[in-house]
PDB file of N, CA and C in Angstrom:
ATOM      1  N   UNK A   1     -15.340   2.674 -21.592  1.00  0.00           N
ATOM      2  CA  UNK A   1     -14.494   2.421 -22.741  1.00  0.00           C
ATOM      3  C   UNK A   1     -13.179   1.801 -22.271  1.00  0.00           C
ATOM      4  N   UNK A   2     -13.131   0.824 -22.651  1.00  0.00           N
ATOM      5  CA  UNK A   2     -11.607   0.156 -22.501  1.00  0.00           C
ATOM      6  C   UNK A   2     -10.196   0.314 -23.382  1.00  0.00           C
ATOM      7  N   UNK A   3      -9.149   0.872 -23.307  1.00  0.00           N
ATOM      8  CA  UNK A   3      -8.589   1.186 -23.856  1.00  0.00           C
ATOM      9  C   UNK A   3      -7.284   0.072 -23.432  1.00  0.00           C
ATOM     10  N   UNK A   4      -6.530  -0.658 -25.155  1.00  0.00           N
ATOM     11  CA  UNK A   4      -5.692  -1.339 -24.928  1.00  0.00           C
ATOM     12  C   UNK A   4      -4.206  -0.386 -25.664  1.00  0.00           C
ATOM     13  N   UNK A   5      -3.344  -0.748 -24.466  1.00  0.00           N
ATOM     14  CA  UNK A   5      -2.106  -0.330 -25.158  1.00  0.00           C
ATOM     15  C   UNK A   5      -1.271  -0.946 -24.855  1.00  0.00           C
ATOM     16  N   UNK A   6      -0.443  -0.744 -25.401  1.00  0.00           N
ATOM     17  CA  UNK A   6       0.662  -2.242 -26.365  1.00  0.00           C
ATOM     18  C   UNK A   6       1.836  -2.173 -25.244  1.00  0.00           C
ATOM     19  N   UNK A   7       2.115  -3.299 -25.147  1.00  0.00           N
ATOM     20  CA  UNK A   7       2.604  -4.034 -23.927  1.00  0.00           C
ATOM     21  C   UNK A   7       4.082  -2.993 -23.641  1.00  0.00           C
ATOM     22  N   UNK A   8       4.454  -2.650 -22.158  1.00  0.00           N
ATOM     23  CA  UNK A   8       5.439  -1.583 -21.880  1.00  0.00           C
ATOM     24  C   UNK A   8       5.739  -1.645 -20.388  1.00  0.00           C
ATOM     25  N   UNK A   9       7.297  -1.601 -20.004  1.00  0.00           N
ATOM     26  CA  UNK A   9       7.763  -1.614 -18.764  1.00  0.00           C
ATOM     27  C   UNK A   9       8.368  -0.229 -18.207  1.00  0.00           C
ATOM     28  N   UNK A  10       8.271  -0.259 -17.040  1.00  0.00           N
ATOM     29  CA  UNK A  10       8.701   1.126 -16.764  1.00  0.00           C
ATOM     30  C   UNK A  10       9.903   0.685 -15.933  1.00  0.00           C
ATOM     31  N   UNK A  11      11.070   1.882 -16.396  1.00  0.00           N
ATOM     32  CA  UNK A  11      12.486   2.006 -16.210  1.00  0.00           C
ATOM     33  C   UNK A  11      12.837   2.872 -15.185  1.00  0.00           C
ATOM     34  N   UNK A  12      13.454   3.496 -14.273  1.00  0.00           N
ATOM     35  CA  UNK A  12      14.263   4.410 -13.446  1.00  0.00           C
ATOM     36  C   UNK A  12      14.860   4.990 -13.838  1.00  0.00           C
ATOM     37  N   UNK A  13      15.367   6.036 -14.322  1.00  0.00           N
ATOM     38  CA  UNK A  13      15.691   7.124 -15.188  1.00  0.00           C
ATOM     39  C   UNK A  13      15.760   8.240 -14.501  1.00  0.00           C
ATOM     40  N   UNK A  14      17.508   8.393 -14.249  1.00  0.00           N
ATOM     41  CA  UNK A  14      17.646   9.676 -13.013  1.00  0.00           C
ATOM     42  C   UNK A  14      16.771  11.196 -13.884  1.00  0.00           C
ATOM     43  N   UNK A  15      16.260  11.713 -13.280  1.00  0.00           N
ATOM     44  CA  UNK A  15      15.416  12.949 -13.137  1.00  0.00           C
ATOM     45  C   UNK A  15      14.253  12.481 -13.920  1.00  0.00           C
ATOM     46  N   UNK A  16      13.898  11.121 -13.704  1.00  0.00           N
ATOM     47  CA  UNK A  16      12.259  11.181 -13.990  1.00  0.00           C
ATOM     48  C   UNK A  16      11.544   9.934 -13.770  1.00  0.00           C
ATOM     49  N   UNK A  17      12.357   9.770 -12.522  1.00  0.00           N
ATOM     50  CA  UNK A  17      12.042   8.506 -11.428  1.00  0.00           C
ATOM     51  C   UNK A  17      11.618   7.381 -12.539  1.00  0.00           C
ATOM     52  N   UNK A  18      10.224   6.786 -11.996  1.00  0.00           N
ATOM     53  CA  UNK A  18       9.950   5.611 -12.598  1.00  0.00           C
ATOM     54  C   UNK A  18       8.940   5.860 -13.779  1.00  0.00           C
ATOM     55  N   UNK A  19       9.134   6.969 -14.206  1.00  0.00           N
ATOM     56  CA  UNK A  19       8.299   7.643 -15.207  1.00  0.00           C
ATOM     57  C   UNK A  19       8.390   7.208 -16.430  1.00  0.00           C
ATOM     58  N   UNK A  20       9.443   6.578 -16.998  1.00  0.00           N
ATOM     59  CA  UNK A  20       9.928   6.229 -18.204  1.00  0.00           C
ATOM     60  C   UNK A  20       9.502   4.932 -18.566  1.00  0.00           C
ATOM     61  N   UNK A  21       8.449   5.139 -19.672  1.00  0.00           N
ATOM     62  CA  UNK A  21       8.089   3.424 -20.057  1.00  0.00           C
ATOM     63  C   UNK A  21       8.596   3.177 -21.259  1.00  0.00           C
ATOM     64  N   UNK A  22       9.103   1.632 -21.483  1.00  0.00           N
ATOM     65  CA  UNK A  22       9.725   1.875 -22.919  1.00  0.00           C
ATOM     66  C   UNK A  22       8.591   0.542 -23.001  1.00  0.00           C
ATOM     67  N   UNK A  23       8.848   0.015 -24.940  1.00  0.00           N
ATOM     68  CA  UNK A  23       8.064  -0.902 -24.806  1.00  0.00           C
ATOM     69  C   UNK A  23       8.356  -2.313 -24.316  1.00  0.00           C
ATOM     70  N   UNK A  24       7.837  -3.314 -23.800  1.00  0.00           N
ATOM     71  CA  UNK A  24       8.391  -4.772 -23.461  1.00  0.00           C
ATOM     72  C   UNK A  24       9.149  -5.645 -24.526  1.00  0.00           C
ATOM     73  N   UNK A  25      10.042  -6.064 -24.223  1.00  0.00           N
ATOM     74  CA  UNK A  25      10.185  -6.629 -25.075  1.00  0.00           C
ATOM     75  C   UNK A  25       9.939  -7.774 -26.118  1.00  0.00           C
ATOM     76  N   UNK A  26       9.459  -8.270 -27.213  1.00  0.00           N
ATOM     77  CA  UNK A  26       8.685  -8.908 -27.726  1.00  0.00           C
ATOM     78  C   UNK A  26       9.211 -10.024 -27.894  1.00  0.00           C
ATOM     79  N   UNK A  27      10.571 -10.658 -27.605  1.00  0.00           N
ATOM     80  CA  UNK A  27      10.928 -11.955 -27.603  1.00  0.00           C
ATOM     81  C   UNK A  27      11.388 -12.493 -25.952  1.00  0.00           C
ATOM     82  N   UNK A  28      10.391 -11.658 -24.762  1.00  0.00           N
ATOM     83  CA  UNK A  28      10.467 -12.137 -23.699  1.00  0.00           C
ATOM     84  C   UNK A  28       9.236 -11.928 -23.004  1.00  0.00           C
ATOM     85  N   UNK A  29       8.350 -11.203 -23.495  1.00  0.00           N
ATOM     86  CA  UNK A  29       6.792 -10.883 -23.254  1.00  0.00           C
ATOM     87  C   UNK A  29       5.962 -11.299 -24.419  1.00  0.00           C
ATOM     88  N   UNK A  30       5.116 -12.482 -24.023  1.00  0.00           N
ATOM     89  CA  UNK A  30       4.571 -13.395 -24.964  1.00  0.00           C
ATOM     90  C   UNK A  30       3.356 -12.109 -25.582  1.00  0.00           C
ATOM     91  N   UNK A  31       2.533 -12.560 -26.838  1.00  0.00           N
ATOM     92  CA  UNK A  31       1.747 -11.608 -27.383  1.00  0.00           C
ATOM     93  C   UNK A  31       0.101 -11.880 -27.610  1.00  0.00           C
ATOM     94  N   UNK A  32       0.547 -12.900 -26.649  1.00  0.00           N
ATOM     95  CA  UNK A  32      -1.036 -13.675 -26.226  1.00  0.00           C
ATOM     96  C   UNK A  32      -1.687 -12.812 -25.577  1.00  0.00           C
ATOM     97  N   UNK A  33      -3.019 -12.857 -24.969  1.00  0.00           N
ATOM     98  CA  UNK A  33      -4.068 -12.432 -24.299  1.00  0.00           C
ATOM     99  C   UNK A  33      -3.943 -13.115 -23.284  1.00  0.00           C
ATOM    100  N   UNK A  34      -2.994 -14.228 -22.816  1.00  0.00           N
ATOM    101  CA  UNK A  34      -3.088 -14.954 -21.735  1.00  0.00           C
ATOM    102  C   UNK A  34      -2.562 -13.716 -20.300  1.00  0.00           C
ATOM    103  N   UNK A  35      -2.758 -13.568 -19.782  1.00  0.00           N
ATOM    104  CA  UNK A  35      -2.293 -12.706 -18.784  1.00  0.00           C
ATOM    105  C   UNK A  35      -1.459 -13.470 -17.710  1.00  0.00           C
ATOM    106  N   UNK A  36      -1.335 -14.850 -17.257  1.00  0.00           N
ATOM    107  CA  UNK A  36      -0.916 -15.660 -16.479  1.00  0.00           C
ATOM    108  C   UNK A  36       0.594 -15.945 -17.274  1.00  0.00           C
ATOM    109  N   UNK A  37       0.275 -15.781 -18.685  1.00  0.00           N
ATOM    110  CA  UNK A  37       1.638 -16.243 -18.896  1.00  0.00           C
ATOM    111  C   UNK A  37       2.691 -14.725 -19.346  1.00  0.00           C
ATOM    112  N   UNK A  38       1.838 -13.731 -19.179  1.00  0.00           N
ATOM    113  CA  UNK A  38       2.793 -12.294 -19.532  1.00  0.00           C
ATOM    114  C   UNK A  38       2.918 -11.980 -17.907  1.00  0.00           C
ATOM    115  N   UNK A  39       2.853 -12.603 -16.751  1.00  0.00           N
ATOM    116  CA  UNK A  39       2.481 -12.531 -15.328  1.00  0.00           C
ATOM    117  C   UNK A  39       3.932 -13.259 -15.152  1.00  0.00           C
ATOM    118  N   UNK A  40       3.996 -14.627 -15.840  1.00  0.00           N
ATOM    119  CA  UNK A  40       5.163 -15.717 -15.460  1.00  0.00           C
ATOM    120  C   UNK A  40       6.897 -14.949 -16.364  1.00  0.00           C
ATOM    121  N   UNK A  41       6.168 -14.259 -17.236  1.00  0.00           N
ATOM    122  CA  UNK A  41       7.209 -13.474 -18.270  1.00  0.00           C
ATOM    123  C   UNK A  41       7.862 -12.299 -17.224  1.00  0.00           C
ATOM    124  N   UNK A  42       6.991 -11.902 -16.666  1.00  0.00           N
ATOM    125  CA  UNK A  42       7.269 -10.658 -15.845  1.00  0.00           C
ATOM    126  C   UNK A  42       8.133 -11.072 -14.891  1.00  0.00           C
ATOM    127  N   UNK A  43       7.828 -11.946 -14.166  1.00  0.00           N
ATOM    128  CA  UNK A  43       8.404 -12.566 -12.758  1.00  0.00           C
ATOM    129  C   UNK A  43      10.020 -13.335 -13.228  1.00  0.00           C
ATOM    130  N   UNK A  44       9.797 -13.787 -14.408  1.00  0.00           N
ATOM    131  CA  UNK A  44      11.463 -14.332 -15.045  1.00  0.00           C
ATOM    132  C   UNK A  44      11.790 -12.970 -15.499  1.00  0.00           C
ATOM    133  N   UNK A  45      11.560 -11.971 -16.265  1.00  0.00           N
ATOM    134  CA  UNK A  45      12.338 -10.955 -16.429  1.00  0.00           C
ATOM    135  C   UNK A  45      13.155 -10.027 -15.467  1.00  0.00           C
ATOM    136  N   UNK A  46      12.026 -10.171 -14.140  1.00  0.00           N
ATOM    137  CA  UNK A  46      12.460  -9.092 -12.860  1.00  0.00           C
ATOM    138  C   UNK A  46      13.442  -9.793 -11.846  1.00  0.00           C
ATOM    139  N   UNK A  47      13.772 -11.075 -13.041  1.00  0.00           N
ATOM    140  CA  UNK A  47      14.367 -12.606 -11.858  1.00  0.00           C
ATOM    141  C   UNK A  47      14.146 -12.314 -10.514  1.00  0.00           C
ATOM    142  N   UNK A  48      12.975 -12.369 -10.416  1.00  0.00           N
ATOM    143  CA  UNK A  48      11.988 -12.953  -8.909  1.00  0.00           C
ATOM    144  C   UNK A  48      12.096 -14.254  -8.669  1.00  0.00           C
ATOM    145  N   UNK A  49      12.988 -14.594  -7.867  1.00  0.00           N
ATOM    146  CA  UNK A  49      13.391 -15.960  -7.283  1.00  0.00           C
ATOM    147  C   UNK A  49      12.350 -16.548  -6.479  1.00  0.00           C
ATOM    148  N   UNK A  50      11.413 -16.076  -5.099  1.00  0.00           N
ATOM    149  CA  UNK A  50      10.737 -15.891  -4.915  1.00  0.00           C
ATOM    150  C   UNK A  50       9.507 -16.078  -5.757  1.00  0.00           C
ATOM    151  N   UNK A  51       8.490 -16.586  -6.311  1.00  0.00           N
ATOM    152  CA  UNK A  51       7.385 -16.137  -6.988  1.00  0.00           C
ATOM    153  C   UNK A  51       6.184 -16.536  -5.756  1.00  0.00           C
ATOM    154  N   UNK A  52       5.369 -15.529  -6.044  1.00  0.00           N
ATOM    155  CA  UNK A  52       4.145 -15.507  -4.736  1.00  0.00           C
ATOM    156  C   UNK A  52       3.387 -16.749  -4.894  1.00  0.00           C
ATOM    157  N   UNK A  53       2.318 -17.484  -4.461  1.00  0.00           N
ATOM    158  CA  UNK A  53       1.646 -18.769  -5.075  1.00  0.00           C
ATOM    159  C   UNK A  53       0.156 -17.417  -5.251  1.00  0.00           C
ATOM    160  N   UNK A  54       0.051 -17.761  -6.389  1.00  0.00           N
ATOM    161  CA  UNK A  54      -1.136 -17.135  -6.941  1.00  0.00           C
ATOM    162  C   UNK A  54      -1.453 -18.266  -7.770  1.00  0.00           C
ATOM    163  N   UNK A  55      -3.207 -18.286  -8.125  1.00  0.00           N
ATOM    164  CA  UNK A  55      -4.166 -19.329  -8.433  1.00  0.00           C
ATOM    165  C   UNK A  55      -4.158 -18.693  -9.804  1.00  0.00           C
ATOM    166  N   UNK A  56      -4.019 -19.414 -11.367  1.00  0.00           N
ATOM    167  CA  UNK A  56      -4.047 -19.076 -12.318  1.00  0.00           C
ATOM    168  C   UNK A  56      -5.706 -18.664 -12.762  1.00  0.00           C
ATOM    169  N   UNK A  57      -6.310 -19.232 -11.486  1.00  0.00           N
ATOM    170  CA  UNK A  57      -8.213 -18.119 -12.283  1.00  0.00           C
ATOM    171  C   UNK A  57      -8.259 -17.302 -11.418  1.00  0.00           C
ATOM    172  N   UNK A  58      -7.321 -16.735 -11.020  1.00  0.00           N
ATOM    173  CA  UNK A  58      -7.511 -14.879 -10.868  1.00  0.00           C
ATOM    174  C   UNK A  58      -7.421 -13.916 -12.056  1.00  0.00           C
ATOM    175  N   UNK A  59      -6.124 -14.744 -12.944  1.00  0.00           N
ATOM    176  CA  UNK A  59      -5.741 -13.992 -14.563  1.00  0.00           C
ATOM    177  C   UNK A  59      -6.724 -14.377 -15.433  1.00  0.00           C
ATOM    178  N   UNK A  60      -8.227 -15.108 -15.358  1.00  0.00           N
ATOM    179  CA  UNK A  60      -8.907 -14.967 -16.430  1.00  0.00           C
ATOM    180  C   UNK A  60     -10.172 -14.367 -15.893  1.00  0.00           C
TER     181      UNK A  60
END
């Protein structure tokens, strides 16, 4: 059974480490099914200057 749940980042939150997920935000995490482009959302949100070279048909 596959279970989908709705898009969420996890925060640092003294006394409950990285435990705390709130949800993503919806005008910077696209609401597509594309995974390559909630991948490219992620990497501009965490401003990863750096981005790894990954092949976009790993995300489909």
């Amino acid at each position: 059974m596959t279970r989908k749940y709705p898009a969420h980042t996890f925060t640092f939150i003294e006394g409950y480490g990285d435990k705390w997920a709130i949800p993503a935000p919806a005008d910077i995490y696209p609401t597509t099914g594309d995974l390559f482009s909630k991948f490219q959302a992620f990497m501009r949100h965490g401003n990863v200057t750096l981005a790894p070279d990954i092949q976009m048909g790993l995300f489909s």
